[in-house]
Protein backbone atom coordinates (compact mmCIF):
# COMPACT_ATOMS: atom_id res chain seq x y z
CA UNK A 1 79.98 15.67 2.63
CA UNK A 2 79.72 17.37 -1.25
CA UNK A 3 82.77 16.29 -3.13
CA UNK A 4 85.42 18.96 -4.27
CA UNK A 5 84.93 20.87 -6.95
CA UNK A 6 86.07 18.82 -9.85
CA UNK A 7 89.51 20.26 -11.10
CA UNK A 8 91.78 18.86 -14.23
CA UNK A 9 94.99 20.00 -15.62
CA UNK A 10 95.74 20.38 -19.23
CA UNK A 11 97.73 21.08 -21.71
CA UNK A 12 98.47 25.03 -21.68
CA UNK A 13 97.25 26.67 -25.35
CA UNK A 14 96.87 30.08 -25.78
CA UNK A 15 95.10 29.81 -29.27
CA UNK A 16 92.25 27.96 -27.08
CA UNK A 17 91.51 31.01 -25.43
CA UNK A 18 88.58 32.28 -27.81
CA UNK A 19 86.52 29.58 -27.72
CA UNK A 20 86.31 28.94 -23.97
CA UNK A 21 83.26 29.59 -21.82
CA UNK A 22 82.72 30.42 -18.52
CA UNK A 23 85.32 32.57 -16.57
CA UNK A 24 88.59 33.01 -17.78
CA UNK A 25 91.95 33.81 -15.88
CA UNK A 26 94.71 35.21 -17.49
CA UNK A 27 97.86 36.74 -15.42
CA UNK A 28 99.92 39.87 -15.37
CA UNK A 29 102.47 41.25 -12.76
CA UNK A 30 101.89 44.10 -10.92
CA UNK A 31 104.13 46.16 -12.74
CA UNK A 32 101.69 45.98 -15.54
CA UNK A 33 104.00 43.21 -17.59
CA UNK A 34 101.07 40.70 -19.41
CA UNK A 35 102.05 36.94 -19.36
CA UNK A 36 101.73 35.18 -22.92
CA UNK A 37 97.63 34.02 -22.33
CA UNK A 38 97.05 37.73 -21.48
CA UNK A 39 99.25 39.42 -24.49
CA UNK A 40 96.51 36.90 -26.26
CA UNK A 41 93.37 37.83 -24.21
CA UNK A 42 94.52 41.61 -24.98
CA UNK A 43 94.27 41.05 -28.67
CA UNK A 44 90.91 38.93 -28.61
CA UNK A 45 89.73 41.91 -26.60
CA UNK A 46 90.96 44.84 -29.02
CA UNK A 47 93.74 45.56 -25.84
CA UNK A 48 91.77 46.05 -22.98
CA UNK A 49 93.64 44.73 -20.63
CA UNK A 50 96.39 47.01 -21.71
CA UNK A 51 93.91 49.52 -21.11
CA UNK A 52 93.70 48.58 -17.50
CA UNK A 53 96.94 48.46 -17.03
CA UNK A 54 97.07 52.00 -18.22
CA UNK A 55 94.70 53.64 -16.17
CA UNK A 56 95.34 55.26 -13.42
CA UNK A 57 93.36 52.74 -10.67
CA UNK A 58 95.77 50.27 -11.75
CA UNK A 59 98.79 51.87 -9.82
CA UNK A 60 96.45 50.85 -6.61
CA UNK A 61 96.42 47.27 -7.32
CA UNK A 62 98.16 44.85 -5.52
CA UNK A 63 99.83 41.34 -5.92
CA UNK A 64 96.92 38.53 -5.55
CA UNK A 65 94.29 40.65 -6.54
CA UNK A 66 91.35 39.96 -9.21
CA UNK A 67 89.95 42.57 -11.79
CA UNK A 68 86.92 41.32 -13.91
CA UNK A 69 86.18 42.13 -17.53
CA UNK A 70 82.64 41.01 -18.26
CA UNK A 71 81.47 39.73 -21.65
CA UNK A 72 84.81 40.57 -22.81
CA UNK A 73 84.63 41.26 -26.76
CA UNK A 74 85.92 38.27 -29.02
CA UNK A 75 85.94 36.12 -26.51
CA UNK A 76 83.13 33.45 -26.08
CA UNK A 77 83.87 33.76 -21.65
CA UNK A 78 81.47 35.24 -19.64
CA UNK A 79 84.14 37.12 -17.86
CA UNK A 80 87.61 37.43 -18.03
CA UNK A 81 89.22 37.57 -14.50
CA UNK A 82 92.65 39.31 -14.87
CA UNK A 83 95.11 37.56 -12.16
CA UNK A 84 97.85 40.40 -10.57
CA UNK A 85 100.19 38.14 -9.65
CA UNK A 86 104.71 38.45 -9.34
CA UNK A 87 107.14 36.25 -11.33
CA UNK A 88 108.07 34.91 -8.24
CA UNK A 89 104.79 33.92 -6.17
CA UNK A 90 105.37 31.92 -2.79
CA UNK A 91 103.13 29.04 -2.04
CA UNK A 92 100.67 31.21 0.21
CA UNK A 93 100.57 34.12 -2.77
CA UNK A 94 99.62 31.26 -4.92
CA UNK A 95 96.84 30.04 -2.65
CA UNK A 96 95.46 33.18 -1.40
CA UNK A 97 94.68 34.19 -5.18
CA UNK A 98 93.45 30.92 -5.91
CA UNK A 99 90.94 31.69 -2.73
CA UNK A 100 89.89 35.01 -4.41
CA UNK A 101 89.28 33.43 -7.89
CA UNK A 102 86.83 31.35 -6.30
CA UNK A 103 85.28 33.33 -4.18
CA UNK A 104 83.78 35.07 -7.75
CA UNK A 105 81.84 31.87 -7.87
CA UNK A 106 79.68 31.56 -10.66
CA UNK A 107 79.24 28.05 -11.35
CA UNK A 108 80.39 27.53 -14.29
CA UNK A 109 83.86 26.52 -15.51
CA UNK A 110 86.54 28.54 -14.25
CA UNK A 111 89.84 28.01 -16.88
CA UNK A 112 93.44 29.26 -15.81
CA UNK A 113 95.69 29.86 -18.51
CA UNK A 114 98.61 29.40 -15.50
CA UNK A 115 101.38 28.67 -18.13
CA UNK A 116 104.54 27.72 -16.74
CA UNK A 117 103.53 29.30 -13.22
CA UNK A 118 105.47 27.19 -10.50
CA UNK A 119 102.82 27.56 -7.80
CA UNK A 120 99.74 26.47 -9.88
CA UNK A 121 98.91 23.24 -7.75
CA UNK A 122 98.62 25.67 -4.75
CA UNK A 123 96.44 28.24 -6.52
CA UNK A 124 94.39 25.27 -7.22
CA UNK A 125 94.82 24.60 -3.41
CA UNK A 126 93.43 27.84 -2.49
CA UNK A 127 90.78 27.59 -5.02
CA UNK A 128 89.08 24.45 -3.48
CA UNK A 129 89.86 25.87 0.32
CA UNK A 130 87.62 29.04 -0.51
CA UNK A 131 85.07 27.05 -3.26
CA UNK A 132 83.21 25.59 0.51
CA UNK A 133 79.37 26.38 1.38
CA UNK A 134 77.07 24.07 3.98
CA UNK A 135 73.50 25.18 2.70
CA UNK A 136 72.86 21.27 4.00
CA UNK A 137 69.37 22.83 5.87
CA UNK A 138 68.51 24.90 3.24
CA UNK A 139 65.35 24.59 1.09
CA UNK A 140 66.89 26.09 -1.74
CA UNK A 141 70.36 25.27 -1.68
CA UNK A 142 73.14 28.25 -2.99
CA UNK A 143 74.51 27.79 -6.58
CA UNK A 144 77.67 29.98 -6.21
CA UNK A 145 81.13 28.65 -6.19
CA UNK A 146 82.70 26.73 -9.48
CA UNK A 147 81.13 23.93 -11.56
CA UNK A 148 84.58 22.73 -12.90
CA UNK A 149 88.18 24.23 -12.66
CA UNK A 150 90.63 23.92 -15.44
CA UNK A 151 94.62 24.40 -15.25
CA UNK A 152 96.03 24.94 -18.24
CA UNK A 153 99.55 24.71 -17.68
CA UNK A 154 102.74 23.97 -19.98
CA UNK A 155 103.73 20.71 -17.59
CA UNK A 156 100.28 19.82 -16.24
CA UNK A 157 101.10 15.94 -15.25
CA UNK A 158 103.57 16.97 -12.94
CA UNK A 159 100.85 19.68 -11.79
CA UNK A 160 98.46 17.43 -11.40
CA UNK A 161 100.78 15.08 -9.19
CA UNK A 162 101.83 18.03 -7.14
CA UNK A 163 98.10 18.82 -6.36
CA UNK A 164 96.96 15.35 -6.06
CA UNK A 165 98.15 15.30 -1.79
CA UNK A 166 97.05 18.80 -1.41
CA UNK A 167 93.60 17.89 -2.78
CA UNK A 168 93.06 15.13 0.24
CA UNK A 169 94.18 17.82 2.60
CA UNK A 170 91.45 20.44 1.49
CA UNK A 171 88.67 17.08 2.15
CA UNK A 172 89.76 17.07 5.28
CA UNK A 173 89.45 21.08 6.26
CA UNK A 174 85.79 20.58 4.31
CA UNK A 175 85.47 17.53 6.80
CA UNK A 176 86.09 19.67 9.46
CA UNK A 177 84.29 22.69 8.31
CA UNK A 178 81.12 19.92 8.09
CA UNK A 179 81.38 18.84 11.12
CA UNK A 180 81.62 22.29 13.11
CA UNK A 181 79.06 24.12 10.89
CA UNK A 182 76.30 21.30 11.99
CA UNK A 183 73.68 21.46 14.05
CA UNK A 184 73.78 19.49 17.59
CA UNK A 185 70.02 18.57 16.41
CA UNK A 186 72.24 16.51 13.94
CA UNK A 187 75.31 16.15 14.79
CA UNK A 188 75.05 14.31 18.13
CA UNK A 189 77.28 12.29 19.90
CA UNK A 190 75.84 9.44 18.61
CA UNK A 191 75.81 10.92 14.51
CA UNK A 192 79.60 11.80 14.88
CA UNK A 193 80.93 8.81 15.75
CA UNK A 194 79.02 7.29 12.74
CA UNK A 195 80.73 9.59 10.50
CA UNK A 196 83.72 8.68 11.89
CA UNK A 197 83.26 5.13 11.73
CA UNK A 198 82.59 5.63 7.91
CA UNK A 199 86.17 6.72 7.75
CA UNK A 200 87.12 3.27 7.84
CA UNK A 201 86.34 2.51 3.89
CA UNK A 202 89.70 5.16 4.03
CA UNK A 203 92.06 2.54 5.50
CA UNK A 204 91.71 3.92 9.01
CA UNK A 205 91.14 1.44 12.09
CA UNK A 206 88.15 3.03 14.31
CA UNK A 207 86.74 1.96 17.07
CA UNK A 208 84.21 3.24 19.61
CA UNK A 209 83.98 3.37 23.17
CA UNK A 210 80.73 3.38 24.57
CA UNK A 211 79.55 4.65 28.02
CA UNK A 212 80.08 1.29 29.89
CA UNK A 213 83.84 1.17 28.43
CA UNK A 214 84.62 4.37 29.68
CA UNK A 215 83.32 3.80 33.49
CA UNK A 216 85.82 0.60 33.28
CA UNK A 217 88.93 2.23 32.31
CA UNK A 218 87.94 4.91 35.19
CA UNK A 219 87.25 7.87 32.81
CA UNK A 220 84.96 9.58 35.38
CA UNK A 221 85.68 13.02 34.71
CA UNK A 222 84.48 12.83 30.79
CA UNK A 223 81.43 10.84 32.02
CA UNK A 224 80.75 13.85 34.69
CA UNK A 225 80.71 15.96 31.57
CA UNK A 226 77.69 14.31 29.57
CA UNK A 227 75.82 12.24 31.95
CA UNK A 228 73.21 15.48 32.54
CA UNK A 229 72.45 14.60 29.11
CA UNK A 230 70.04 12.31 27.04
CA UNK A 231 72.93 11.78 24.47
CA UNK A 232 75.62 9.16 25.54
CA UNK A 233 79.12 10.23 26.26
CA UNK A 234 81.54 8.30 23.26
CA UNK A 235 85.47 8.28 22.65
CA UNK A 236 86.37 7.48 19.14
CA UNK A 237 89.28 6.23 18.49
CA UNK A 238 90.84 6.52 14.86
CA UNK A 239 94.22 5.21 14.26
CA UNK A 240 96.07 5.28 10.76
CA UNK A 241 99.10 2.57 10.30
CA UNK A 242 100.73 3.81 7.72
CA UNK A 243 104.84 4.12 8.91
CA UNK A 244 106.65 0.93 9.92
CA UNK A 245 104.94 -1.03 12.36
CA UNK A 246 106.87 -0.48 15.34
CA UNK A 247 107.28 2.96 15.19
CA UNK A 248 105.15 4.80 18.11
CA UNK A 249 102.37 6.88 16.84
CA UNK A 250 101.84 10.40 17.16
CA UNK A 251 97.97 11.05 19.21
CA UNK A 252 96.15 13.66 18.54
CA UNK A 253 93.35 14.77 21.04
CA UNK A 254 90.12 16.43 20.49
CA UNK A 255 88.15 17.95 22.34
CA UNK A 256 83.97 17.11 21.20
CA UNK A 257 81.35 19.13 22.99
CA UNK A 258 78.64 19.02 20.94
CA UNK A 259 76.40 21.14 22.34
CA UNK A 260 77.90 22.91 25.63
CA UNK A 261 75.35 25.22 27.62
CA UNK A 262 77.52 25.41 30.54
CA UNK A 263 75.67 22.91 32.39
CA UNK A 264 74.55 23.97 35.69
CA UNK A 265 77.28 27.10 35.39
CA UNK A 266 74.44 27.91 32.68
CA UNK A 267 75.74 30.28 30.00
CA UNK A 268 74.10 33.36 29.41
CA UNK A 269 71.07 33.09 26.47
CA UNK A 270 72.75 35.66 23.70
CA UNK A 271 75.03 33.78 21.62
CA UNK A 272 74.50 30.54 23.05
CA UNK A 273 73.20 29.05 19.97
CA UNK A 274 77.03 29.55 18.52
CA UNK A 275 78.22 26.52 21.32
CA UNK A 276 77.25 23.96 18.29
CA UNK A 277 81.06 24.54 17.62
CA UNK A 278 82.32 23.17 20.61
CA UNK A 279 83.49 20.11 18.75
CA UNK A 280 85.64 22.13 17.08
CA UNK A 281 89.01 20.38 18.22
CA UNK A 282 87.22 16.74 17.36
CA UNK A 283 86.08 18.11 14.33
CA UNK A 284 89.74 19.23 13.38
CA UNK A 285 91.49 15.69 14.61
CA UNK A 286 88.29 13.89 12.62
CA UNK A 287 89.48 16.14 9.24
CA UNK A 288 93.41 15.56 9.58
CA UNK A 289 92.76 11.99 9.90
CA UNK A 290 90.73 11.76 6.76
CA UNK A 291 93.52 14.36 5.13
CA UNK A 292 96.07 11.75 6.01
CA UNK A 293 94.27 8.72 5.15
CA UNK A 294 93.32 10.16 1.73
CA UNK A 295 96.85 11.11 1.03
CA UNK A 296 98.47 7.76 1.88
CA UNK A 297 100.76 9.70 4.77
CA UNK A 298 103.80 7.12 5.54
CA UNK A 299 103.28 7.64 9.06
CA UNK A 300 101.45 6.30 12.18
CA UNK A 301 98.74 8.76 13.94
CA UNK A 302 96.15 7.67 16.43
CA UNK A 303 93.84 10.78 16.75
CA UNK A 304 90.61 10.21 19.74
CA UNK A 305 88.18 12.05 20.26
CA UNK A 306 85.71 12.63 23.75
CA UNK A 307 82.29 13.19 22.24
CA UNK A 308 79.83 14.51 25.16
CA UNK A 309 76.95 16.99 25.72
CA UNK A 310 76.90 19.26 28.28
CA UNK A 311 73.06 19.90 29.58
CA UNK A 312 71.94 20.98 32.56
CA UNK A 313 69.62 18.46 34.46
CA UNK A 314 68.56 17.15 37.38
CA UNK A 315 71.24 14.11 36.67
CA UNK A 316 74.05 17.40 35.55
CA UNK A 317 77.23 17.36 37.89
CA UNK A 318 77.00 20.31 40.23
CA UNK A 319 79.65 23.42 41.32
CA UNK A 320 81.11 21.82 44.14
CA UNK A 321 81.44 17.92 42.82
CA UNK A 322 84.54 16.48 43.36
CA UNK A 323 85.39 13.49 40.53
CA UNK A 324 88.37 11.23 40.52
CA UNK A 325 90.10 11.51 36.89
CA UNK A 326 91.08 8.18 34.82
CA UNK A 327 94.69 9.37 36.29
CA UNK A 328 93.94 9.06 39.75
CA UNK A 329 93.87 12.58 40.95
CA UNK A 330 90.77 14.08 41.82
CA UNK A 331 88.91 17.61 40.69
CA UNK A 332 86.83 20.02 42.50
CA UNK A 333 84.53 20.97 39.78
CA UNK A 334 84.01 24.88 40.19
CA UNK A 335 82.64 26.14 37.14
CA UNK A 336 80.94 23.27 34.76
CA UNK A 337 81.04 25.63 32.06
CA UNK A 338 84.46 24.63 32.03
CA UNK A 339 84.39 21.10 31.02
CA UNK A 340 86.65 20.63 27.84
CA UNK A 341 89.83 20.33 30.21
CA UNK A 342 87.57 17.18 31.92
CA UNK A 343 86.92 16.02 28.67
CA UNK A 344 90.54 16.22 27.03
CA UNK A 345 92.28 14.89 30.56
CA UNK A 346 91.12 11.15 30.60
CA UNK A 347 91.05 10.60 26.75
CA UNK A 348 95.05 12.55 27.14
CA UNK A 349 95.69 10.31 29.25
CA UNK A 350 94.19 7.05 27.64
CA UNK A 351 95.94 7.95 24.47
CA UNK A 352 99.46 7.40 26.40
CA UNK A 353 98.73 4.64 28.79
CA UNK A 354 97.61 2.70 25.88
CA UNK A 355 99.65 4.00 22.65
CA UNK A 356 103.08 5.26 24.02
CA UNK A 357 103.15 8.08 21.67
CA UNK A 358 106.05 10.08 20.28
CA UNK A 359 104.60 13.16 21.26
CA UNK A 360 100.56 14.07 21.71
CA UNK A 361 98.93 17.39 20.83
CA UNK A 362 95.41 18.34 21.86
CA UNK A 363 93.10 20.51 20.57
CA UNK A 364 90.13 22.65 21.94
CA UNK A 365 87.87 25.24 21.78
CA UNK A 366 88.87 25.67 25.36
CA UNK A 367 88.50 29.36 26.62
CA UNK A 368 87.31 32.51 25.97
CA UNK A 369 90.23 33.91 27.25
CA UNK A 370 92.32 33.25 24.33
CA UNK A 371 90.13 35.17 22.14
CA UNK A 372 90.83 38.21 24.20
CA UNK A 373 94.32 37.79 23.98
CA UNK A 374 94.79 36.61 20.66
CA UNK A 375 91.73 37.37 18.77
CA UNK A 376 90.55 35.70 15.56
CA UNK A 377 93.97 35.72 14.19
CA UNK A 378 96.01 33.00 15.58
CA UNK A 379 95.47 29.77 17.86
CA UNK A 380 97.01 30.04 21.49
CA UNK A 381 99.73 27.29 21.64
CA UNK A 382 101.03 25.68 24.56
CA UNK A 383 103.57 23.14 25.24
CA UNK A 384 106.12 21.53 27.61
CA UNK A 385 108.58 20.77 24.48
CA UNK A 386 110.52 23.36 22.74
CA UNK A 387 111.42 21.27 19.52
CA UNK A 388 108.39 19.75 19.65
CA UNK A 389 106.54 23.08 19.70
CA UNK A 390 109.09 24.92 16.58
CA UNK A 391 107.69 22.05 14.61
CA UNK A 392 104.24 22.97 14.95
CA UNK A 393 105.01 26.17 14.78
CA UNK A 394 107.30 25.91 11.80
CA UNK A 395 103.93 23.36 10.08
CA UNK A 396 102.02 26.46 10.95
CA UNK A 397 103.76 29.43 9.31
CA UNK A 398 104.04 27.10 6.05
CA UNK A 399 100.68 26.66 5.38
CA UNK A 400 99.41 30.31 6.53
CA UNK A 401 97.40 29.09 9.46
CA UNK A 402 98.14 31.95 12.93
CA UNK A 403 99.59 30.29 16.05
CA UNK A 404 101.15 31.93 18.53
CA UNK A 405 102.93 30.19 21.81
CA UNK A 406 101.91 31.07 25.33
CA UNK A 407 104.07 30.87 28.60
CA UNK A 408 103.27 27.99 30.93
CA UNK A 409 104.64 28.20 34.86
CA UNK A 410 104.54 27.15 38.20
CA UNK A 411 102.92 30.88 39.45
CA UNK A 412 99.70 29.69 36.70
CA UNK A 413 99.85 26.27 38.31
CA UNK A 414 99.37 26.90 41.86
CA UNK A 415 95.83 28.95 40.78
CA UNK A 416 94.79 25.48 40.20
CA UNK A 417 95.15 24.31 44.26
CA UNK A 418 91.91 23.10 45.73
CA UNK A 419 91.28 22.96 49.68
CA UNK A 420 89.65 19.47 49.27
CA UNK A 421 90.64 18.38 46.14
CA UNK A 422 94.01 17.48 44.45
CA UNK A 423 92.77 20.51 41.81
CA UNK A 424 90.01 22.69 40.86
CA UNK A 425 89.38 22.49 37.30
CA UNK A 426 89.35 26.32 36.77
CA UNK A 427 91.94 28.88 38.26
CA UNK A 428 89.85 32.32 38.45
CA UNK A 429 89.75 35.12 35.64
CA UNK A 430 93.50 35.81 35.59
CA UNK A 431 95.22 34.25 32.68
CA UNK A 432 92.29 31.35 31.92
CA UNK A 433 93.63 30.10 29.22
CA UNK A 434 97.19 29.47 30.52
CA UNK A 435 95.50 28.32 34.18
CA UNK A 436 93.22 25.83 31.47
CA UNK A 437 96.88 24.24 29.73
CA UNK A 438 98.42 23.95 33.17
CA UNK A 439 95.31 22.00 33.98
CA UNK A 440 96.05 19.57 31.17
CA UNK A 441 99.91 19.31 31.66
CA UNK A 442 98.82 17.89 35.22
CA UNK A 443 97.81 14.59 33.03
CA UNK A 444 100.96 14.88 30.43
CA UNK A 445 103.13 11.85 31.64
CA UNK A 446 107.06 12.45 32.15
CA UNK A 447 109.20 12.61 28.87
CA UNK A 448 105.72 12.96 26.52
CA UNK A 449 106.19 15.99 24.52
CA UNK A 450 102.96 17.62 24.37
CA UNK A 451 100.94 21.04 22.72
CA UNK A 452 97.77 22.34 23.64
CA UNK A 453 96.06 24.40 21.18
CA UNK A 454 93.23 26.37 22.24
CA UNK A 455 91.52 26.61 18.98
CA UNK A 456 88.46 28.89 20.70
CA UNK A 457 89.27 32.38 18.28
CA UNK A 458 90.22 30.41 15.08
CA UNK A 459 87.67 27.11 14.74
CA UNK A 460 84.68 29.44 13.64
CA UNK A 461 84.40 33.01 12.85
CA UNK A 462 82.17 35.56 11.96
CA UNK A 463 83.48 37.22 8.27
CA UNK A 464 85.59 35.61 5.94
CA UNK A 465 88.72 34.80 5.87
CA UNK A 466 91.57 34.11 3.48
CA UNK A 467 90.56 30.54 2.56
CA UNK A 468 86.95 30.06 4.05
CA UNK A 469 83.98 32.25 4.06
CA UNK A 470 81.97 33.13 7.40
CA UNK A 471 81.57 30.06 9.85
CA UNK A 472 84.12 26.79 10.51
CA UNK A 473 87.42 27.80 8.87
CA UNK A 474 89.18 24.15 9.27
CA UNK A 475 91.90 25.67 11.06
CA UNK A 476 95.02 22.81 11.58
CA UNK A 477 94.12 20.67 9.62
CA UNK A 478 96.80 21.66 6.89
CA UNK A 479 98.97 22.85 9.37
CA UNK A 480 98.87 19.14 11.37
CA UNK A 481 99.32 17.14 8.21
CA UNK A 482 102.33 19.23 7.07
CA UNK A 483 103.74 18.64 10.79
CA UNK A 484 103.31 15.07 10.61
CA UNK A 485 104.66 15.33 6.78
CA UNK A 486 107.81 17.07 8.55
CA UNK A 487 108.37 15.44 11.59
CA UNK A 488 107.35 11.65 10.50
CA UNK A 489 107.39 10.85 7.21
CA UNK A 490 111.42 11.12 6.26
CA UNK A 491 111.73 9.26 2.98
C-alpha cells in the first residue's frame, strides 16, 4: 500500500509567498473578495488575479472551483491555483476543493496559504482522498498527484491535530481502494487474508479460519460457494478492543468474492473481467478496520470477512442443490450467480452466535438490481432498526458518501418460499435487491439491529468522482468510522 502523500502544517506567512516553488493556492470568495495571501499573490503578479476577477468568465465561477495561473510573474511557483471558496465553507465544501486541488497533480509541492480558514484539516482531507492512483502492474508507473502538501495556516498545531484522525481514515478508503482495484491473479483468497493478518502490527486481534474450521461450525453454505474452486474458502476475523472491555462490539460483515463468474449460472463474457470487485464489501470492512485502528477509536468493532471464489467446475455446486446454512435452515440454490447472500448468511450469523453484538451491518456488492434503481449515486440501505438505520444514515450525509434506505416486507419475503427447501436463495427479477436483504434478515437473530448495504453501484465506478478518480471509490469507509465515532465512542 503507497503511503499518503506527505502533508505538514505551518506557520501561515504571506511574505513567504515569492519564494515558494511548486503550485501555489491562494483563496478568494466568489464574489470576487481576495483573502490576505491573494491581495499578496495579486501584487507579486502585477494584479492578475484582480484581473480575473474582473473579467467577464469570472461571473460563471462557482464556490470550490480552481483557476490556474501558470508561471505566474514574480513569483518563483510553477502555477498559482486560485481557490473560489465562501467565508463560510462546510466540511464537504472544504473537502471537495481539497479533491480538485489535487486532482491538478503535478508532483511537486502543493502550498496552501489557508490562513485562518476553519475547514483547512478537511481540505487537506479531500486532498489525500483524490491524491490515490494503483499503477501497481504498470511498467512505468504514473507520476501525477502531489510530492508534498503544505498548510500554511495562522493556528496550524491545532490544524494539524484536527487532521491527524482524518488522515487514518483516508488509509483506510486507500486500503480499500487497494484491495478492490486488484487483480484476483493477486489478490486471492489466500493473499487477502495475509494482508489482513498484517493488520495486526495496528493493534488489531486477527485470526483466520481455514476450510476445515468452517465445515465444523456448519458453515456449509459459504463452503458451497468456493469449493468449485482451486483457492480455499477463508473467514477472517478482525476484532479491535478499544472501548471498555465488557461493552459488546459492533460486527461488521463483508462480503469477499474474489473473483465471481457466476459459477455454473455462468455470467455472460462482456464485462466479466470487472467481477475482480466482488470483494468490495470485505474490502470496505478490511479499510474501516485499519481507519479505526490507526485512529485509536475508543470503541469495540469485530469486522469478518467470507473470502471465497466462485468458479465453475466439475466440483461447482449446481442450480438445484439444496445446502443446510450454519443456522439450520436449508437453501435451494437457484441461481449460483447469486452467492454473496450464501456467503454473508453463515459468517452473519457466526458474528452473533459468537460476539453478541450491539448491532451488525453487512456489506455487499450484492445485486445488480440496485444499480438500476439507485445508480452510481448512493448505496441501497436496508435494515430492521429505525434508530439504528438514522445513524448510518445521519454518518452518511456527514461525510458526503449517497445512501438511500429501501423498504423491507413480508410481500418481498414470501418470493423467497421454496417447494423443497426452507428458501431459495433468489426471489425472481422483481425487486432483487430487496428479495436479496429479506434473504439475509432470515439469519438476523431477534432484538439484533441490523443494515444491509448493497454496495454493488458505489464500490467501483467508471469516471471520477468527487474524492476518487475512475475505479474503487472506498465508499463507507468514512461514513462507518464516523458512525461508530457517533454511536460508540461518547467521551
Amino acid at each position: 500500500m503507497r503511503p499518503l502523500t506527505p502533508t505538514r502544517f505551518v506557520e501561515f506567512d504571506p511574505k513567504t509567498l515569492s519564494d515558494l516553488e511548486g503550485r501555489v493556492v491562494v483563496q478568494i470568495t466568489p464574489e470576487g473578495t481576495l483573502g490576505q495571501a491573494a491581495r499578496t499573490a495579486n501584487r507579486l503578479t502585477k494584479g492578475a488575479i484582480a484581473r480575473l476577477v474582473e473579467a467577464a468568465s469570472f461571473e460563471k465561477a462557482k464556490a470550490g472551483e480552481v483557476i490556474s495561473l501558470a508561471w505566474p510573474a514574480g513569483m518563483k511557483a510553477e502555477a498559482l491555483d486560485v481557490l473560489i471558496t465562501p467565508r463560510k465553507i462546510t466540511p464537504i465544501e472544504a473537502r471537495k476543493a481539497g479533491a480538485k486541488l489535487a486532482a491538478l497533480g503535478s508532483g511537486k509541492t502543493v502550498t496552501v496559504m489557508a490562513g485562518s480558514m476553519q475547514r483547512a484539516a478537511d481540505l487537506a482531507l479531500g486532498m489525500a482522498l483524490r491524491d490515490y492512483r494503483f499503477d501497481n502492474h504498470k511498467s512505468k508507473q504514473e507520476e501525477d498527484g502531489a510530492g508534498e502538501v503544505i498548510i500554511a495556516h495562522k493556528n496550524p498545531s491545532e490544524m494539524e491535530g484536527a487532521y491527524a484522525p482524518m488522515a487514518a481514515v483516508a488509509e483506510g478508503v486507500h486500503m480499500t481502494r487497494d484491495l478492490v482495484n486488484e487483480p484476483a491473479n493477486v489478490l486471492t483468497t489466500t493473499e487477502f487474508a495475509s494482508r489482513l493478518a498484517e493488520m495486526e502490527a495496528l493493534g488489531l486481534e486477527v485470526e483466520v479460519l481455514e476450510e476445515d474450521k468452517l465445515a465444523e461450525l456448519g458453515m456449509r453454505t459459504l463452503l458451497s460457494v468456493g469449493q468449485g474452486s482451486d483457492s480455499p474458502s477463508k473467514v477472517v476475523v478482525m476484532h479491535w478492543k478499544g472501548g471498555d472491555a465488557d461493552a459488546a462490539p459492533l460486527a461488521l460483515v463483508g462480503k469477499g468474492v474474489v473473483f465471481d463468474t457466476g459459477g455454473i449460472s455462468l455470467k455472460p463474457a462482456a464485462g466479466m473481467e470487472e467481477m475482480t470487485m466482488d470483494m468490495g464489501g470485505a474490502g470496505v470492512v478490511a479499510g474501516t478496520m485499519r481507519a479505526l485502528a490507526k485512529r485509536k477509536a475508543k470503541a469495540n468493532v469485530v469486522g469478518l470477512v467470507g473470502l471465497v471464489e466462485n468458479m465453475p467446475s466439475g466440483n461447482a455446486t449446481r442450480p438445484g442443490d439444496v445446502v443446510k446454512s450454519m443456522k439450520g435452515d436449508t437453501v435451494e440454490i437457484i441461481n449460483t450467480d447469486a452467492e454473496g447472500r450464501l456467503v454473508l448468511c453463515d459468517v452473519m450469523w457466526y458474528a452473533q452466535e459468537r460476539f453478541k453484538p450491539v448491532g451488525m451491518i453487512d456489506l455487499a456488492t450484492l445485486t445488480g438490481a440496485i444499480i438500476i434503481g439507485l445508480g452510481h449515486e448512493n448505496a441501497g440501505v436496508f435494515s430492521n432498526d429505525d434508530a439504528f438505520c438514522n445513524a448510518f444514515l445521519k454518518a452518511a450525509e456527514a461525510e458526503g458518501e449517497g445512501a438511500w434506505r429501501m423498504p423491507l416486507g413480508k410481500a418481498y419475503d414470501d418470493q423467497l418460499k421454496s417447494r423443497i427447501a426452507d428458501m431459495k436463495n433468489v426471489g425472481g427479477r422483481p425487486a432483487g435487491s430487496i428479495t436479496a436483504a429479506q434473504f439475509l434478515q432470515r439469519f438476523v437473530q431477534e432484538g439484533t439491529p441490523w443494515i444491509h448495504l448493497d454496495i454493488a453501484g458505489v464500490a467501483s465506478v467508471s469516471s471520477p468522482t468527487a474524492y476518487a478518480p475512475k475505479g474503487a471509490t472506498g465508499w463507507g469507509v468514512m461514513a462507518l468510522s464516523r458512525m461508530v465515532q457517533d454511536m460508540l465512542e461518547t467521551d
